[in-house]
N, C-alpha and C. Protein backbone atom coordinates (compact mmCIF):
# COMPACT_ATOMS: atom_id res chain seq x y z
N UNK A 1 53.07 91.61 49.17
CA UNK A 1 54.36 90.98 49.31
C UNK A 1 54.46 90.23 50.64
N UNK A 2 53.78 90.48 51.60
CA UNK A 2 53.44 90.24 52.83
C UNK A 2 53.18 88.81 53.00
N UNK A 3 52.26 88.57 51.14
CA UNK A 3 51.72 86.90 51.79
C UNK A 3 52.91 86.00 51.38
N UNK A 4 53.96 86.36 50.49
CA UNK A 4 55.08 85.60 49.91
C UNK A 4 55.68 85.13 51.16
N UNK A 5 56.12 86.34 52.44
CA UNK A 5 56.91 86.61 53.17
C UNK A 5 56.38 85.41 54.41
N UNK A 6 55.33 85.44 54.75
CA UNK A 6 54.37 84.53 55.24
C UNK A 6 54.70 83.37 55.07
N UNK A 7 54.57 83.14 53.75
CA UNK A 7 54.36 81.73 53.24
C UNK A 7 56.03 81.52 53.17
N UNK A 8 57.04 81.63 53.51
CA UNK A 8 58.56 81.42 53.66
C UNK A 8 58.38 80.86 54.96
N UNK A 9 57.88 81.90 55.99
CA UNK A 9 58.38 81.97 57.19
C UNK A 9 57.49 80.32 57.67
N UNK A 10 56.24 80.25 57.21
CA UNK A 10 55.52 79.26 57.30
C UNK A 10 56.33 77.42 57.00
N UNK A 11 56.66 77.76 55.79
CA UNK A 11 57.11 76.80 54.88
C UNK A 11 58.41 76.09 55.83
N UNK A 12 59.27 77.41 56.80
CA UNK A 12 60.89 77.39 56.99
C UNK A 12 60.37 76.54 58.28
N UNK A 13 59.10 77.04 59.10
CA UNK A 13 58.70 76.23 60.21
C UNK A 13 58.38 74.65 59.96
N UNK A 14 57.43 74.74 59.13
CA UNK A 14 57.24 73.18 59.25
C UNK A 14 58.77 72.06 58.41
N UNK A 15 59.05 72.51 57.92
CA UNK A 15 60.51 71.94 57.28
C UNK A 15 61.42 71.49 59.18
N UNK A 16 60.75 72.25 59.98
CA UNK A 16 61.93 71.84 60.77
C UNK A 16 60.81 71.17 61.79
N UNK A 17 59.38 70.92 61.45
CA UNK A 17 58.89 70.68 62.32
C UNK A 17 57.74 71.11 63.50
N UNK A 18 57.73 72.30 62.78
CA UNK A 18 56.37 72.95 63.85
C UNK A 18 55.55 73.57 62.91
N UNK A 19 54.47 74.04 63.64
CA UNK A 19 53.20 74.60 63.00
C UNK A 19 53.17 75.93 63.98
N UNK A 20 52.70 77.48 63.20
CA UNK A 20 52.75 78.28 63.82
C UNK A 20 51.06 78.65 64.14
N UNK A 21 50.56 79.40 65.43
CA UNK A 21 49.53 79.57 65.84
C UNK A 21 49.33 81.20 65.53
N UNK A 22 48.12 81.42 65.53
CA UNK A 22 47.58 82.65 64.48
C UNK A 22 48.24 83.91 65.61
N UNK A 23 48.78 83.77 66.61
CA UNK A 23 49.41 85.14 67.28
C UNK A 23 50.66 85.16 66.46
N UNK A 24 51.17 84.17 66.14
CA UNK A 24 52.82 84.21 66.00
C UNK A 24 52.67 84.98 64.35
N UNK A 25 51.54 84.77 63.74
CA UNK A 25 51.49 84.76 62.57
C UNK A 25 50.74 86.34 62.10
N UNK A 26 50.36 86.92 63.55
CA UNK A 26 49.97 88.21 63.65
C UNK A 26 51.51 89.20 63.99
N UNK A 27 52.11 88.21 64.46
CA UNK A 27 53.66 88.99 64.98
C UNK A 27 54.73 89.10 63.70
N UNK A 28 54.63 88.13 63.14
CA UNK A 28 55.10 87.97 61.77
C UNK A 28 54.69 89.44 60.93
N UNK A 29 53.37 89.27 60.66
CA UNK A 29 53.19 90.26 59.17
C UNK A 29 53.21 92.07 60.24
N UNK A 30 53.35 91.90 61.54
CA UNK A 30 53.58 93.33 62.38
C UNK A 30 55.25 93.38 62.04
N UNK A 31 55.72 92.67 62.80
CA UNK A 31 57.55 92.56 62.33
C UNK A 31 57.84 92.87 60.91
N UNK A 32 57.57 92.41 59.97
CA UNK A 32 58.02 92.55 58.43
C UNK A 32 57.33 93.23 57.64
N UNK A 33 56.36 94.60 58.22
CA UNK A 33 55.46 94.70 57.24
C UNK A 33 56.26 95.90 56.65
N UNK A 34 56.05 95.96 55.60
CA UNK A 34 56.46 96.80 54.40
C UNK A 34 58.52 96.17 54.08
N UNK A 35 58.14 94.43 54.45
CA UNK A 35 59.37 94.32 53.64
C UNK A 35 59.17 93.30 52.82
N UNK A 36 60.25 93.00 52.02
CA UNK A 36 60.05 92.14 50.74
C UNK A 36 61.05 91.02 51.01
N UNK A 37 60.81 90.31 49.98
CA UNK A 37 61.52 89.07 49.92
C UNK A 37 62.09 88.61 48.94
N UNK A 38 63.73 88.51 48.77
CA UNK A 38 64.24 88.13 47.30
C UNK A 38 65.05 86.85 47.91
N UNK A 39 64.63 85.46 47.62
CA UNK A 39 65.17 84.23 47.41
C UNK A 39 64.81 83.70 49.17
N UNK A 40 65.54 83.57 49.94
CA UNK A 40 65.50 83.34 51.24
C UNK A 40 66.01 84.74 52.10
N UNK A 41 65.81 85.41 51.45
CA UNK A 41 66.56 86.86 52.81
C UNK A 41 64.96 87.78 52.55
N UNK A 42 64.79 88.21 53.60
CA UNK A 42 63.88 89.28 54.19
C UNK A 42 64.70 90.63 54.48
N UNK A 43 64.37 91.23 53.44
CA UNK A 43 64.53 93.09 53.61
C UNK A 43 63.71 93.72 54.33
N UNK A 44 64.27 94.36 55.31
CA UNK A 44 63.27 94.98 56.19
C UNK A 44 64.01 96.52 55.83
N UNK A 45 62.65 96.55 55.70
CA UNK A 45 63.37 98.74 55.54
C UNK A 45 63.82 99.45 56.49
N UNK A 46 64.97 100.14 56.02
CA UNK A 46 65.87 100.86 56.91
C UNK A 46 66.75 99.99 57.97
N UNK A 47 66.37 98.48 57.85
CA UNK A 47 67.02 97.68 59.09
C UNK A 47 68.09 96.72 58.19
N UNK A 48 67.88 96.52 57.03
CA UNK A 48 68.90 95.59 56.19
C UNK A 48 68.32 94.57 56.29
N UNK A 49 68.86 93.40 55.96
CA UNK A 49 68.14 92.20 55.50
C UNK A 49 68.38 90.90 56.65
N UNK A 50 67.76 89.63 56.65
CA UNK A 50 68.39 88.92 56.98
C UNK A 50 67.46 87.02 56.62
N UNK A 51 67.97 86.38 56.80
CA UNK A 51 67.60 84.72 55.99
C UNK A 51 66.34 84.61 57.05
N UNK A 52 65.15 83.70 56.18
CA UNK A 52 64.11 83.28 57.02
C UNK A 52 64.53 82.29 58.26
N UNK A 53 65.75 81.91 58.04
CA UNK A 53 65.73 80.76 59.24
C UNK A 53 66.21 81.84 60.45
N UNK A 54 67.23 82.59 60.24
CA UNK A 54 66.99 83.43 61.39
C UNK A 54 66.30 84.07 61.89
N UNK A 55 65.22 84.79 61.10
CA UNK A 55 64.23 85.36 61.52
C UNK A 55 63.38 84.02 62.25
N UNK A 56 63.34 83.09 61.63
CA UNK A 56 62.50 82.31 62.59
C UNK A 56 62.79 81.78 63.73
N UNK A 57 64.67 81.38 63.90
CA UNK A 57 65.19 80.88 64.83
C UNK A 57 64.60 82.47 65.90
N UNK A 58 65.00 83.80 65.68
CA UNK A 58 64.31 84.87 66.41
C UNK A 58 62.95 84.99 66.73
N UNK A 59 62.30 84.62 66.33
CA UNK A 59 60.69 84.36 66.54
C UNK A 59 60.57 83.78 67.74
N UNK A 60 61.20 81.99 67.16
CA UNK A 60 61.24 81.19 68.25
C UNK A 60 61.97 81.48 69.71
N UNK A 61 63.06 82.51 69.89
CA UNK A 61 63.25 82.34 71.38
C UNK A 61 62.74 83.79 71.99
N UNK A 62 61.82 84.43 71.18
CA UNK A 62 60.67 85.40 71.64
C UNK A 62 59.81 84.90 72.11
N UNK A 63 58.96 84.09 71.28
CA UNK A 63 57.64 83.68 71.62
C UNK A 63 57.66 81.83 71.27
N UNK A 64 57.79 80.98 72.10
CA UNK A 64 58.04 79.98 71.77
C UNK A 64 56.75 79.15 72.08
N UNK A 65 55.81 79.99 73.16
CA UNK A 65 54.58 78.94 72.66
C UNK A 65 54.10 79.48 72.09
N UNK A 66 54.05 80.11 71.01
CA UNK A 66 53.36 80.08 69.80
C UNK A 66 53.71 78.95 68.77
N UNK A 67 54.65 77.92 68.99
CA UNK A 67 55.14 77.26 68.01
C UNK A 67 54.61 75.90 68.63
N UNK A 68 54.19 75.09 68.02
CA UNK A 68 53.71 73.42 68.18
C UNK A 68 54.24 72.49 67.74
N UNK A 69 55.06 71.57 68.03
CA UNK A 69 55.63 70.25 67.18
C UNK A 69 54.17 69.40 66.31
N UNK A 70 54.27 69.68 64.74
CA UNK A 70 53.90 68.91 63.83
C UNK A 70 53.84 67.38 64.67
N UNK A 71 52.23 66.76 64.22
CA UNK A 71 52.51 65.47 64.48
C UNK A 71 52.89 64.57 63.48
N UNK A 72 53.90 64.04 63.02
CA UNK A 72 54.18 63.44 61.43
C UNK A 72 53.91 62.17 61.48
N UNK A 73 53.74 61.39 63.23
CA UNK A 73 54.04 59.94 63.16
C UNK A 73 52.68 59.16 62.41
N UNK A 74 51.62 59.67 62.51
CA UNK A 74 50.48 59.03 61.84
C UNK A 74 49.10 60.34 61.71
N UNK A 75 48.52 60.36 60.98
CA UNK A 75 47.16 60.72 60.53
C UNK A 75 46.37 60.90 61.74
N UNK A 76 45.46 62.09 62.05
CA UNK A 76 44.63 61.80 62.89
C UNK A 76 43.71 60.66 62.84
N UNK A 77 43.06 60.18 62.00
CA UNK A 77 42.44 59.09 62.15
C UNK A 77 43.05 57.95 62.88
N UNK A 78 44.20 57.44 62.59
CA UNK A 78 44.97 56.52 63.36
C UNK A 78 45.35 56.78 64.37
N UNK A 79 45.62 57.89 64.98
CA UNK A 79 45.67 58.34 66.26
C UNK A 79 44.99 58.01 67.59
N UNK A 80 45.43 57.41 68.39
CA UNK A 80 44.54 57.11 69.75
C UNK A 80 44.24 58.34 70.95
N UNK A 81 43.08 58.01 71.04
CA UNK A 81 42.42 59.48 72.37
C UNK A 81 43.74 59.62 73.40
N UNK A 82 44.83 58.92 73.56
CA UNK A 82 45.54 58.83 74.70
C UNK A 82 46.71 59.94 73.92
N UNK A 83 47.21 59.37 72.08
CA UNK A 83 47.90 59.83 72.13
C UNK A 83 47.23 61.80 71.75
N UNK A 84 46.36 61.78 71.18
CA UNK A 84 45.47 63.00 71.09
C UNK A 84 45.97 63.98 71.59
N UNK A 85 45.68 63.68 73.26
CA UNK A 85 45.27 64.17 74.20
C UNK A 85 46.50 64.68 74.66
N UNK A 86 46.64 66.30 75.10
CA UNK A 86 47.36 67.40 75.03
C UNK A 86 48.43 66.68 76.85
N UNK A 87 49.38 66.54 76.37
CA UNK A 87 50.18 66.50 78.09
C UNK A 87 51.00 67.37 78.47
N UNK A 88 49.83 68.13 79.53
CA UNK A 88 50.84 69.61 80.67
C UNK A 88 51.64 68.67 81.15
N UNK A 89 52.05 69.63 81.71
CA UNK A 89 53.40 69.60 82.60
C UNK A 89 52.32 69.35 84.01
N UNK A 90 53.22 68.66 84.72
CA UNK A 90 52.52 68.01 86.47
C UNK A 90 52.61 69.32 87.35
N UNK A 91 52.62 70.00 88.02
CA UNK A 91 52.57 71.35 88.58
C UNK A 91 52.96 71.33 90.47
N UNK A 92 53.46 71.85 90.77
CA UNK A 92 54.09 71.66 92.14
C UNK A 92 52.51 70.63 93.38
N UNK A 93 51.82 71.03 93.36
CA UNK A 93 50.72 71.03 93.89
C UNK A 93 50.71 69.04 93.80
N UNK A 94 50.35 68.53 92.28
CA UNK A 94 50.59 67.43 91.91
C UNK A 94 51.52 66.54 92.47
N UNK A 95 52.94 67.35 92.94
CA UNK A 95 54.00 66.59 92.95
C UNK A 95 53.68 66.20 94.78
N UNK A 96 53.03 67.88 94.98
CA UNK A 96 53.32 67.26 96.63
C UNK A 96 52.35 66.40 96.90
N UNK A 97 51.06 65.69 96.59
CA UNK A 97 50.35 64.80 96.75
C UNK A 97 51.03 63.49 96.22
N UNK A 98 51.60 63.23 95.20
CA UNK A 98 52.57 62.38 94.79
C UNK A 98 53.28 61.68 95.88
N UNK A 99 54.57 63.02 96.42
CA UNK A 99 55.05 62.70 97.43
C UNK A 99 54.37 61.65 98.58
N UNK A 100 53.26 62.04 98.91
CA UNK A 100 52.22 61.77 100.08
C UNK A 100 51.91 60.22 99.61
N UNK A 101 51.22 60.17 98.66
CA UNK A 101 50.54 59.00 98.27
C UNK A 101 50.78 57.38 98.81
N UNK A 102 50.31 56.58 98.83
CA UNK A 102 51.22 54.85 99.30
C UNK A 102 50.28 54.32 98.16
N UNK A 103 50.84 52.85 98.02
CA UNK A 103 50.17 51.78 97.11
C UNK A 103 49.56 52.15 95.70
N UNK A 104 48.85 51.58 95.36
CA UNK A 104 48.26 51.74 94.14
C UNK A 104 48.47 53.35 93.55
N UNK A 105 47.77 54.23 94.56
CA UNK A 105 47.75 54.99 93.70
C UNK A 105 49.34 55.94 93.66
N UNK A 106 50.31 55.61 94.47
CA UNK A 106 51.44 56.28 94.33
C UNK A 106 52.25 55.07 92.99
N UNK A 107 51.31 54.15 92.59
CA UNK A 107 52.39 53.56 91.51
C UNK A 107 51.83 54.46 90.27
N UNK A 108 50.06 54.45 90.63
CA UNK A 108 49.64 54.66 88.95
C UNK A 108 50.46 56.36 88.86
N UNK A 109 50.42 56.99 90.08
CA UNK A 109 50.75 58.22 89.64
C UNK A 109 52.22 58.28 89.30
N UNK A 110 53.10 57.48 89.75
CA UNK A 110 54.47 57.18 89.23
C UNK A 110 54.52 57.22 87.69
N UNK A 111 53.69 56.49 87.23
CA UNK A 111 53.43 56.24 86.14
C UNK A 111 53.05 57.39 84.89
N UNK A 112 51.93 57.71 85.69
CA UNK A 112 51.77 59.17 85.06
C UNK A 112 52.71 60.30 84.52
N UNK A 113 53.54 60.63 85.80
CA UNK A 113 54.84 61.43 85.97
C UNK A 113 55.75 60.77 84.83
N UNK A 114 55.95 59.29 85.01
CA UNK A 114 57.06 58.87 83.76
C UNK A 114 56.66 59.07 82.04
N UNK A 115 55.61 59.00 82.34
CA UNK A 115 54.97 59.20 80.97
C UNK A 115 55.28 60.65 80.61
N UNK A 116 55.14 61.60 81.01
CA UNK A 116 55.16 63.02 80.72
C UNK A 116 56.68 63.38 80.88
N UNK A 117 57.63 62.66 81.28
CA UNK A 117 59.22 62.92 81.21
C UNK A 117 59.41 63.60 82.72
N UNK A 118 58.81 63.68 83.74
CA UNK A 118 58.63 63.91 84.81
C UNK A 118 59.00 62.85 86.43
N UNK A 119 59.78 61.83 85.88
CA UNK A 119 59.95 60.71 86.70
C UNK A 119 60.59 61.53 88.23
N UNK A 120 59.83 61.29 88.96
CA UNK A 120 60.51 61.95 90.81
C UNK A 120 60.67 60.52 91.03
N UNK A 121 60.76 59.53 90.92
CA UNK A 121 60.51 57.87 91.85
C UNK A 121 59.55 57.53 92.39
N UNK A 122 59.53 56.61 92.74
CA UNK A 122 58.67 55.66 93.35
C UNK A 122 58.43 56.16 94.93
């Protein structure tokens, strides 16, 4: 009954947009095991029931990197190495060389920073 329960919780994620990673999906069948599933509600024994979207909205502000935004805009094949390519977050260390920088390379790194939603200025 486990894989029905799975395949909800799976299904309820990408409907809104993400893809779950194999911890979240180890936390899943630990959380619900020995409950069942009639329509959209999850029975958990002895705890009462409750809808997959809450259980997932609960998932999500437990463990939230376990969850990945789906890429929907195009196919990997059409995809460019730039857009591919995974973007951290800039890290204090980054910023204070930033700070420091003159000319060229305090524009390209301006640049950088704006790209990642990170804009400090010029």
């Amino acid at each position: 009954m486990i894989d029905s329960i799975e395949d909800a919780v799976v299904s309820a994620a990408r409907a809104k947009g993400y893809a779950l990673n194999s911890t979240i999906m180890a936390t899943v069948a630990i959380d619900l095991a020995g409950s069942s599933l009639s329509g959209d509600l999850i029975t958990v024994p002895g705890k009462g029931s409750l809808s997959v979207q809450d259980y997932l909205r609960d998932l999500h502000d437990r463990a939230p990197s376990g969850f990945s935004r789906l890429q929907q805009d195009k196919p990997d094949a059409e995809r460019t190495i730039t857009e591919m390519r995974r973007k951290r977050p800039l890290d204090a260390a980054w910023h204070a060389r930033h700070a420091k920088a003159t000319g060229i390379t305090k524009s390209m790194m301006s640049e950088i920073a704006a790209s990642r939603g990170e804009d400090k200025g010029n």
